[in-house]
C-alpha atoms as a PDB file:
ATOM      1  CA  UNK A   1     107.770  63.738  48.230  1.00  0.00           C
ATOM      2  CA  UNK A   2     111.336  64.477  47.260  1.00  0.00           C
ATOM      3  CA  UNK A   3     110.477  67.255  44.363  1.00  0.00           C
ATOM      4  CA  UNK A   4     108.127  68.546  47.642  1.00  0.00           C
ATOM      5  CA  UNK A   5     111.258  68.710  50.006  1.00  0.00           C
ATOM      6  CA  UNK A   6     113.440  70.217  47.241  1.00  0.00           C
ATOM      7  CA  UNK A   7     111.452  73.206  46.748  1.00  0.00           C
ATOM      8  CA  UNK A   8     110.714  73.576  50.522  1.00  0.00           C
ATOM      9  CA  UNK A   9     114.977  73.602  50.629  1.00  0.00           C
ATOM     10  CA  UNK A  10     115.143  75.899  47.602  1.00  0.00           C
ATOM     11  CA  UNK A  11     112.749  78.085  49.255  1.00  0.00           C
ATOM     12  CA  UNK A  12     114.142  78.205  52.608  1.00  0.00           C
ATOM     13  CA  UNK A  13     117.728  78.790  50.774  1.00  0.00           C
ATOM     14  CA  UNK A  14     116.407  81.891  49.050  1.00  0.00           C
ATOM     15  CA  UNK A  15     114.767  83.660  51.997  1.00  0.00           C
ATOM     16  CA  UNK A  16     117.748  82.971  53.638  1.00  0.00           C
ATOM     17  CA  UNK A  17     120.114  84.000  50.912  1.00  0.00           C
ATOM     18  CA  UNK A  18     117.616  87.836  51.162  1.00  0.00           C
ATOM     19  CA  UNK A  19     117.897  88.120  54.329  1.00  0.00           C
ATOM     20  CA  UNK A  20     121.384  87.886  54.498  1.00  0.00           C
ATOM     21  CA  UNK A  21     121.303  90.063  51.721  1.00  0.00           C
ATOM     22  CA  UNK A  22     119.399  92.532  53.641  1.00  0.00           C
ATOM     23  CA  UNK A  23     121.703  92.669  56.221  1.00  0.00           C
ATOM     24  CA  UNK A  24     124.571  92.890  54.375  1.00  0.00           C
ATOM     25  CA  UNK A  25     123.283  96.496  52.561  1.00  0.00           C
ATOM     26  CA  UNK A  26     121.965  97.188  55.759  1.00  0.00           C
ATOM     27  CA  UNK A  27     124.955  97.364  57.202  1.00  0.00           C
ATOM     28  CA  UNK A  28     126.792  98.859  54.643  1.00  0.00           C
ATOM     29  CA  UNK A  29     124.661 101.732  55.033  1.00  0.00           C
ATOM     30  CA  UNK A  30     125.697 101.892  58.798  1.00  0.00           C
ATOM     31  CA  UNK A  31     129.247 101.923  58.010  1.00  0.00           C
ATOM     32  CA  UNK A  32     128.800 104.818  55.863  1.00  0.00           C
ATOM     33  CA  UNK A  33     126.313 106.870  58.282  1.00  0.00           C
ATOM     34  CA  UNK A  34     129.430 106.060  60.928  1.00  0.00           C
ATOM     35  CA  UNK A  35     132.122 107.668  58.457  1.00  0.00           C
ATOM     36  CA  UNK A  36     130.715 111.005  57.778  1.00  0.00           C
ATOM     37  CA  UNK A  37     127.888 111.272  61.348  1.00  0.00           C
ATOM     38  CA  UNK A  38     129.922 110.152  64.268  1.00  0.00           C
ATOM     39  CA  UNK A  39     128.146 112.895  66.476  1.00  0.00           C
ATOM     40  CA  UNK A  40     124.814 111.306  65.375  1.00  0.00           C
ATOM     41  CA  UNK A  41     125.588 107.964  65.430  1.00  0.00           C
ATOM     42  CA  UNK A  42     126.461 109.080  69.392  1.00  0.00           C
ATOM     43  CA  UNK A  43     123.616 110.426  69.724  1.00  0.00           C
ATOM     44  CA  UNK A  44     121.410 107.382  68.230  1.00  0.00           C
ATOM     45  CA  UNK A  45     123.499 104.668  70.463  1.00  0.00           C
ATOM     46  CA  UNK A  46     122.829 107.134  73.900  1.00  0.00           C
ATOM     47  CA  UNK A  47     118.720 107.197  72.679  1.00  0.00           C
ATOM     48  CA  UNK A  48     118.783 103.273  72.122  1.00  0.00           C
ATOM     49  CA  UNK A  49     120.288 102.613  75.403  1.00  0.00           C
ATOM     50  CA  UNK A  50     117.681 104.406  77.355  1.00  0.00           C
ATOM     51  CA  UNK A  51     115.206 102.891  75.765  1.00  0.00           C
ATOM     52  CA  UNK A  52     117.052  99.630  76.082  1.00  0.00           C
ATOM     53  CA  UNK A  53     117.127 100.612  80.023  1.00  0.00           C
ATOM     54  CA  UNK A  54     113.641 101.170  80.694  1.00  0.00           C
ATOM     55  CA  UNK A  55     112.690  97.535  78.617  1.00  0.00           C
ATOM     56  CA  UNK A  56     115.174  96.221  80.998  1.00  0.00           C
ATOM     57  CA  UNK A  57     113.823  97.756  84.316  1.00  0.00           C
ATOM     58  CA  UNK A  58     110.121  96.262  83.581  1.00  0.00           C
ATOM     59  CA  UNK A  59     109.014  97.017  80.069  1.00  0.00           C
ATOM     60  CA  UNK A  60     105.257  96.216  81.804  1.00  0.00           C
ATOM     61  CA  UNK A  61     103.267  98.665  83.561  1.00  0.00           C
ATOM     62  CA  UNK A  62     102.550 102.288  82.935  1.00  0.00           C
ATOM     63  CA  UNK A  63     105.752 104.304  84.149  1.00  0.00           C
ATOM     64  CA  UNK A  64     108.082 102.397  81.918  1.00  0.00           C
ATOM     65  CA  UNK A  65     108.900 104.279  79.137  1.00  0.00           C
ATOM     66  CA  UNK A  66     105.219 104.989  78.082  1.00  0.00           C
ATOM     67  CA  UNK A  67     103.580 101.331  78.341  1.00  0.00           C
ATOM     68  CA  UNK A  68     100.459 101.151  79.736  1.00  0.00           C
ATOM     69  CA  UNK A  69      99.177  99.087  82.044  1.00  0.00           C
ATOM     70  CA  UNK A  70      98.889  95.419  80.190  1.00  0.00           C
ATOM     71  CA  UNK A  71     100.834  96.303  77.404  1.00  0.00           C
ATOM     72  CA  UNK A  72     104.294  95.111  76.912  1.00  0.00           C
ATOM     73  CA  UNK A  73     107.546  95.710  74.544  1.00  0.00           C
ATOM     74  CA  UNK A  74     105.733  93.214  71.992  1.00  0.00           C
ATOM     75  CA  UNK A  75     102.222  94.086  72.218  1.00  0.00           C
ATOM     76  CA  UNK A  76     101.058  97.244  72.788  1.00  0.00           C
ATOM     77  CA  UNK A  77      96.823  98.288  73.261  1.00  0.00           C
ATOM     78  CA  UNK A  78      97.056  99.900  69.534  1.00  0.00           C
ATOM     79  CA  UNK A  79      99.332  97.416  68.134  1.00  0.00           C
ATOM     80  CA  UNK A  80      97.245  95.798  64.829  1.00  0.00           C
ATOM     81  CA  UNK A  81      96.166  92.339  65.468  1.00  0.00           C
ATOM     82  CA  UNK A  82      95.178  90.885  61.500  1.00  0.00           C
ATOM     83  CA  UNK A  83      93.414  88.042  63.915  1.00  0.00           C
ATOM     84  CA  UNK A  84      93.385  87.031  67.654  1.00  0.00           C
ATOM     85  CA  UNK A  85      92.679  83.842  69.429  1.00  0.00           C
ATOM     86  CA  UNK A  86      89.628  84.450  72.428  1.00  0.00           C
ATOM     87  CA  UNK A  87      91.586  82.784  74.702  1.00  0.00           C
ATOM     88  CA  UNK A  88      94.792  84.474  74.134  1.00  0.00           C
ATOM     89  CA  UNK A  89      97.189  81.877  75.035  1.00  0.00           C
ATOM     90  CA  UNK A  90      99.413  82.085  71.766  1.00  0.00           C
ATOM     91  CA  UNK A  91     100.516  85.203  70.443  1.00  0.00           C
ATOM     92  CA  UNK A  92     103.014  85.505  66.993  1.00  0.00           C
ATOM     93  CA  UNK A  93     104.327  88.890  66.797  1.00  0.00           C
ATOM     94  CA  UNK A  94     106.228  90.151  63.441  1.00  0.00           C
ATOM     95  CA  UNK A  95     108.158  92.961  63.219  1.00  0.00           C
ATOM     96  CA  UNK A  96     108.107  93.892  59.192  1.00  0.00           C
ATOM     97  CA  UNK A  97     109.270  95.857  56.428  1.00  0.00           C
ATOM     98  CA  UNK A  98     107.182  95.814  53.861  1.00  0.00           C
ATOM     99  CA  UNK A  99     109.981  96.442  51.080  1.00  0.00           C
ATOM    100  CA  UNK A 100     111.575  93.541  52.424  1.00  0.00           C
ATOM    101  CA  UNK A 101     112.273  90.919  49.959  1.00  0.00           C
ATOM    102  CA  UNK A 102     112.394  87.859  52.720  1.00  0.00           C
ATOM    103  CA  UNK A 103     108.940  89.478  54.532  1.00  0.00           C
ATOM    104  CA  UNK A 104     107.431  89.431  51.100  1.00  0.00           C
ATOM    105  CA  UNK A 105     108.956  85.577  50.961  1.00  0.00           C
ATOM    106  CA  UNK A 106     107.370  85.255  54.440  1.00  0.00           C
ATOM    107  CA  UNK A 107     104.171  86.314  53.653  1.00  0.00           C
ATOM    108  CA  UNK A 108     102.592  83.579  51.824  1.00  0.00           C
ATOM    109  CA  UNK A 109     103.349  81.841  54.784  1.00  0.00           C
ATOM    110  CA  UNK A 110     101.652  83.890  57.904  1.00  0.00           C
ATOM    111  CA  UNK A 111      98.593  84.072  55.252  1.00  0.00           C
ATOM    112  CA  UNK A 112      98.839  79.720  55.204  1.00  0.00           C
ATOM    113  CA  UNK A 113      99.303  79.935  59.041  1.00  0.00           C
ATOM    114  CA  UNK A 114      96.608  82.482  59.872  1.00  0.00           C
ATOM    115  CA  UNK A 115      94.049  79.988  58.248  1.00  0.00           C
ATOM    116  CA  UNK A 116      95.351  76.528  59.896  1.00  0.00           C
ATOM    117  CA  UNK A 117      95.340  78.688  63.477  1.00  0.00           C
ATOM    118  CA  UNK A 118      92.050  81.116  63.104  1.00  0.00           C
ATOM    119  CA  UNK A 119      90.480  80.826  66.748  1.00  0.00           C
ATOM    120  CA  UNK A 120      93.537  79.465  68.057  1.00  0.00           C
ATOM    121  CA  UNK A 121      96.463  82.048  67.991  1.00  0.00           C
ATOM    122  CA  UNK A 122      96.615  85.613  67.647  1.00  0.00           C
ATOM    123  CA  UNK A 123      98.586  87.548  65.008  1.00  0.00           C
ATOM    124  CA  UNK A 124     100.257  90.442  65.443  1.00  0.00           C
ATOM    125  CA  UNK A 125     102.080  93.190  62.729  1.00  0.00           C
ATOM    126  CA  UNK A 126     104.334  95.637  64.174  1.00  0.00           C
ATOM    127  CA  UNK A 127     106.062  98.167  61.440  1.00  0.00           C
ATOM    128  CA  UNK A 128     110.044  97.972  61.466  1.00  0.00           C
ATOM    129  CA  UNK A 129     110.751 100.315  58.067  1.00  0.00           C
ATOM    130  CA  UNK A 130     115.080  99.248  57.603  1.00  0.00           C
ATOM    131  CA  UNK A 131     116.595 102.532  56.958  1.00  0.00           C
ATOM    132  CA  UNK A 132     118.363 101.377  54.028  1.00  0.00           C
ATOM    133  CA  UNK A 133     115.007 100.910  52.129  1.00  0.00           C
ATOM    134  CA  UNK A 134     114.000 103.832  50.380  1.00  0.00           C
ATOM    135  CA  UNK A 135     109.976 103.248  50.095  1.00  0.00           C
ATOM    136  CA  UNK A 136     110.144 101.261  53.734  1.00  0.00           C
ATOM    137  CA  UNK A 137     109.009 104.307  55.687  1.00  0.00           C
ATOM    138  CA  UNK A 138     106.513 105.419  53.128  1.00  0.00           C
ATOM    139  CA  UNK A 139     104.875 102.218  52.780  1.00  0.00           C
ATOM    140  CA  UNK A 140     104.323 102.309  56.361  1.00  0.00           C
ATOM    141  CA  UNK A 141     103.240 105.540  56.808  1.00  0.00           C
ATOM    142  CA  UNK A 142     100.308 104.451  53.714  1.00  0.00           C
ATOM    143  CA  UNK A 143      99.247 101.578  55.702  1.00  0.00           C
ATOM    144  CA  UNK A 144      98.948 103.648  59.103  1.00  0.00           C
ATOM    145  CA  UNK A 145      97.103 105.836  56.922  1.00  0.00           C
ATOM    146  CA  UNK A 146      94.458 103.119  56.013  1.00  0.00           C
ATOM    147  CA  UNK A 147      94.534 101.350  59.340  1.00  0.00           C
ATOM    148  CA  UNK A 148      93.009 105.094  61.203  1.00  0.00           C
ATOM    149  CA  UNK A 149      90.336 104.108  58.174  1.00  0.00           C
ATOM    150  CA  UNK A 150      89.673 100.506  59.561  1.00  0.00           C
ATOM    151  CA  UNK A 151      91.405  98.745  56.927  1.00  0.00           C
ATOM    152  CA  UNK A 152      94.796  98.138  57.864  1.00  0.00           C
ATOM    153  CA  UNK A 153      94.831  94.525  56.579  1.00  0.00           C
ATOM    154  CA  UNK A 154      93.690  95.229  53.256  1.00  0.00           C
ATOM    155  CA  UNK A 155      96.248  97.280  52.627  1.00  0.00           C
ATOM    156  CA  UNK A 156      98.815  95.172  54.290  1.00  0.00           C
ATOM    157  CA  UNK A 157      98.010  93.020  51.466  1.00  0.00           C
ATOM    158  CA  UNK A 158      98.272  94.882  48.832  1.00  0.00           C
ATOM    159  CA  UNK A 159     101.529  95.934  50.054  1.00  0.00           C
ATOM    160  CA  UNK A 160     103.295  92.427  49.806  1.00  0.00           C
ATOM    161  CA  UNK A 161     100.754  91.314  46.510  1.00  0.00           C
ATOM    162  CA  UNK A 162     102.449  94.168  44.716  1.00  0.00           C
ATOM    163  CA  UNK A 163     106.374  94.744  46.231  1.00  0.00           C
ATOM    164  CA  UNK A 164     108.276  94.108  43.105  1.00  0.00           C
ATOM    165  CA  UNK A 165     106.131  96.640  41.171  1.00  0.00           C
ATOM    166  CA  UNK A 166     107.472  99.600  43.960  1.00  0.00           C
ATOM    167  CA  UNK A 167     109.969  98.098  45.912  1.00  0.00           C
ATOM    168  CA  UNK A 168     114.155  97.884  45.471  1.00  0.00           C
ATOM    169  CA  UNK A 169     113.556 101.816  43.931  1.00  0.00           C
ATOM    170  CA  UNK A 170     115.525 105.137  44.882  1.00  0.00           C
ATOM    171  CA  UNK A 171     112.703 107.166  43.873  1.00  0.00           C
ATOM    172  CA  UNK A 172     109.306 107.840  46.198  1.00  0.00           C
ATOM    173  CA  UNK A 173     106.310 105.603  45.802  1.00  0.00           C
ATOM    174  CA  UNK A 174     103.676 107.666  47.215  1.00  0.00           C
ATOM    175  CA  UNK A 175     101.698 107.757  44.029  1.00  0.00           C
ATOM    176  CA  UNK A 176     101.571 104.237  43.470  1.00  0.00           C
ATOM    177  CA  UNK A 177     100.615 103.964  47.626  1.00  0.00           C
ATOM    178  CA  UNK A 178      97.881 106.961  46.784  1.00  0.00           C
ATOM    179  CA  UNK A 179      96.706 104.707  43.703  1.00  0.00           C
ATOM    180  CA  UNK A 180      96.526 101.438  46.388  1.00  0.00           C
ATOM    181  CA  UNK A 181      94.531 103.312  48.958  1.00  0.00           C
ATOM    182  CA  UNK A 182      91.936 104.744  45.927  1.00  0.00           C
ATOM    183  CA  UNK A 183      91.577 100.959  44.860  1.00  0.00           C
ATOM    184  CA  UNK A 184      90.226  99.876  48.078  1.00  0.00           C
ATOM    185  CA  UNK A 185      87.760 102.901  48.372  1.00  0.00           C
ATOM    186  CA  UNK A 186      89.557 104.925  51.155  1.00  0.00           C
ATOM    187  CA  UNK A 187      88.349 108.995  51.823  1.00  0.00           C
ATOM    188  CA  UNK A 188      91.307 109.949  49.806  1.00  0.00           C
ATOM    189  CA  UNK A 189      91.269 113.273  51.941  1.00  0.00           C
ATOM    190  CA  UNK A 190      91.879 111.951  54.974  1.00  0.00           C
ATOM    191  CA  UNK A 191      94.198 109.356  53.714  1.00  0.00           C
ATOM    192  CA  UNK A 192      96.439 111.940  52.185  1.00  0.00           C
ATOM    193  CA  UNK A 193      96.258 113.931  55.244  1.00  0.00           C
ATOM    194  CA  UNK A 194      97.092 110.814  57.989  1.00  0.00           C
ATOM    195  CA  UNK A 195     100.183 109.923  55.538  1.00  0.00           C
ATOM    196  CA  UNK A 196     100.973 113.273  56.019  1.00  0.00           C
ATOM    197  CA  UNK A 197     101.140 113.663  59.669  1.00  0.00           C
ATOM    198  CA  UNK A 198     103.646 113.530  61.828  1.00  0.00           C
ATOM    199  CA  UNK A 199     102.033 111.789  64.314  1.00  0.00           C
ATOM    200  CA  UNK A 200     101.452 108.824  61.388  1.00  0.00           C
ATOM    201  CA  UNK A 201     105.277 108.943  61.700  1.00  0.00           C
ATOM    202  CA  UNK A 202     105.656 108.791  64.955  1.00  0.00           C
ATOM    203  CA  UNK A 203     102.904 105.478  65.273  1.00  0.00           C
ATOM    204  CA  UNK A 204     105.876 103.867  62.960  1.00  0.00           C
ATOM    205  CA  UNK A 205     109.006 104.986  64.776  1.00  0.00           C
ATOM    206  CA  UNK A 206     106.965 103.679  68.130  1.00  0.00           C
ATOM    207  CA  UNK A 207     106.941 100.150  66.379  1.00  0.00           C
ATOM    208  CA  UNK A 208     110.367 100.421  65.399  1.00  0.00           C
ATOM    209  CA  UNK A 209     112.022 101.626  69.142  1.00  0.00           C
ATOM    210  CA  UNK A 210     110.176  98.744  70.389  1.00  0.00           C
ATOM    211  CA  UNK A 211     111.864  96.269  68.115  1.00  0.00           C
ATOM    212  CA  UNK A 212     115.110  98.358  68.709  1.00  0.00           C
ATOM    213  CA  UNK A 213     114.339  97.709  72.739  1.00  0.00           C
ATOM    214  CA  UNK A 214     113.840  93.866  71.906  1.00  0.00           C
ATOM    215  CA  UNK A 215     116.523  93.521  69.733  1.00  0.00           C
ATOM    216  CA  UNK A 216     115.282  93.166  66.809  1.00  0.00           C
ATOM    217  CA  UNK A 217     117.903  93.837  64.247  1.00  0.00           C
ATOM    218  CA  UNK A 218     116.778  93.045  60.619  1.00  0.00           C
ATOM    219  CA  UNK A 219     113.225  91.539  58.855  1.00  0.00           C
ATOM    220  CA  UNK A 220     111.379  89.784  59.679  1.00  0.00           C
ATOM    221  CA  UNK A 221     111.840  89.133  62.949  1.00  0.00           C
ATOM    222  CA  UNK A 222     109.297  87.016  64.776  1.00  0.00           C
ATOM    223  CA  UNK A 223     108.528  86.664  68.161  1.00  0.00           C
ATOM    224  CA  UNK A 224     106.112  83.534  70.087  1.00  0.00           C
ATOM    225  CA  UNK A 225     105.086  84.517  72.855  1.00  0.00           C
ATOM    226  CA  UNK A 226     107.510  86.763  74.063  1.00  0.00           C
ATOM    227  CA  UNK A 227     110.339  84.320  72.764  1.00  0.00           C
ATOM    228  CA  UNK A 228     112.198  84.911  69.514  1.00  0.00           C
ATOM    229  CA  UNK A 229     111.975  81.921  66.867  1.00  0.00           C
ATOM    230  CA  UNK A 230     113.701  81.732  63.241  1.00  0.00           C
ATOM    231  CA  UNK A 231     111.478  79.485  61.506  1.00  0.00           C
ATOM    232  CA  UNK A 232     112.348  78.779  57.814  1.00  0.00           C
ATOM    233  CA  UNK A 233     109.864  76.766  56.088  1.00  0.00           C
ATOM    234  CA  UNK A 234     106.065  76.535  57.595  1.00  0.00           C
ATOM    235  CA  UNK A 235     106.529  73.027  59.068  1.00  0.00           C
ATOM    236  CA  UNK A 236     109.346  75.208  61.643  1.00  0.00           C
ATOM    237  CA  UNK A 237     106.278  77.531  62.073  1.00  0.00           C
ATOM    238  CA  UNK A 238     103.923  74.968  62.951  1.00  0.00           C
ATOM    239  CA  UNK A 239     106.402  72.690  65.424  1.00  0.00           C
ATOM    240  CA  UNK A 240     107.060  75.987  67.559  1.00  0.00           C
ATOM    241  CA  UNK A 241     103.313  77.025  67.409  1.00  0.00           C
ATOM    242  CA  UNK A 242     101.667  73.291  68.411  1.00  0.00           C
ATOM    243  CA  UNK A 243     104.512  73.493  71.138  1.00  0.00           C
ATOM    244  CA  UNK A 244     103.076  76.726  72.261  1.00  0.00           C
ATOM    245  CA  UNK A 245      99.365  75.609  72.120  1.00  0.00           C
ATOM    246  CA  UNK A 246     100.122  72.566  74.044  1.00  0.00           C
ATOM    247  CA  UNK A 247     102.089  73.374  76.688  1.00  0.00           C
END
């Protein structure tokens, strides 16, 4: 039992110690963007804060800021659900970047939770690509590619199963992402011509303003039910979830 709780500790210490990583280059980036861009940064804070402003005068309802009726800041009708629960009660909502060294940390853990809750809560994977990760946007895009062929969680897999072999790179992965969508027997036409699109793009920036809207600052950022948690091991997971379930 102690060797058990000493990895569990050494494992929440590192995807602590990468996520505080993550925002430290994260915001290092900002500072720079700041010193030669004031006139865009201006320009982003104006666009955040009416976005911000329509989340805060409903965010439910078609009319606010292009949600549908039934949809809300953290689900939306398209949003991709890798499983949901019939009855809907319990809803975990990640916002990700899939060159994300703590999401990759994180991942072996949704997989572990999405088997101990199948029926029972609903899972949801919403793209946040961090600007200061070079493949982030790409890797997106590559999944939103495969999703429009019905296999968005495939490849949502083989993103995380293989992020040290393209991730932490300054140079453009979109051969090894071609190479990943071949494997799992995609039309490689229309693949190549979703990734493409600009309106793949825009399905990942509409992810991302969400997450902006809510908050969400760095990845992964998880949200239960509406409520933001920071679970670090999958017992913290687990507590917040059987809370949810049983209230």
């Amino acid at each position: 039992m102690s060797q058990e709780r000493d990895k569990a500790a050494d494992r929440r210490a590192k995807i602590e110690a990468m996520r505080t990583e993550d925002r430290q280059r994260s915001a290092r980036k900002r500072n720079v963007t700041v010193s030669v861009s004031v006139v865009g940064a201006f320009a982003v804070v104006v666009a955040m804060v009416l976005v911000i402003s329509g989340f805060v005068s409903g965010g439910k309802g078609a009319g606010n800021d292009g949600l549908a009726a039934g949809e809300t800041r953290w689900v939306r009708a398209d949003s991709h659900r890798l499983q949901s629960a019939p009855d809907g009660k319990v809803t975990l909502v990640e916002f990700l970047d899939f060159e994300c060294e703590a999401c990759g940390a994180y991942f072996p853990t949704v997989e572990e939770l999405r088997k101990v809750y199948k029926g029972k809560v609903t899972f949801v994977a919403r793209y946040f690509p961090i600007s200061s990760h070079f493949n982030a946007e790409r890797a997106a895009r590559a999944v939103e590619a495969a999703a429009q062929q019905g296999k968005f969680e495939a490849m949502y897999q083989q993103m995380y199963e293989t992020q040290k072999q393209w991730a932490e790179k300054q140079v453009a992965a979109d051969d090894f992402f071609r190479a990943m969508a071949k494997k799992l027997g995609l039309d490689m036409a229309a693949w190549e011509k979703a990734y493409n699109d600009a309106a793949t793009l825009a399905r990942v920036k509409k992810d991302a303003a969400d997450g902006q809207a809510l908050g969400v600052q760095g990845t992964p950022t998880f949200f239960l039910n509406g409520k933001k948690i920071e679970p670090r091991s999958a017992d913290d997971f687990k507590a917040a979830i059987d809370a949810a379930l049983a209230s």
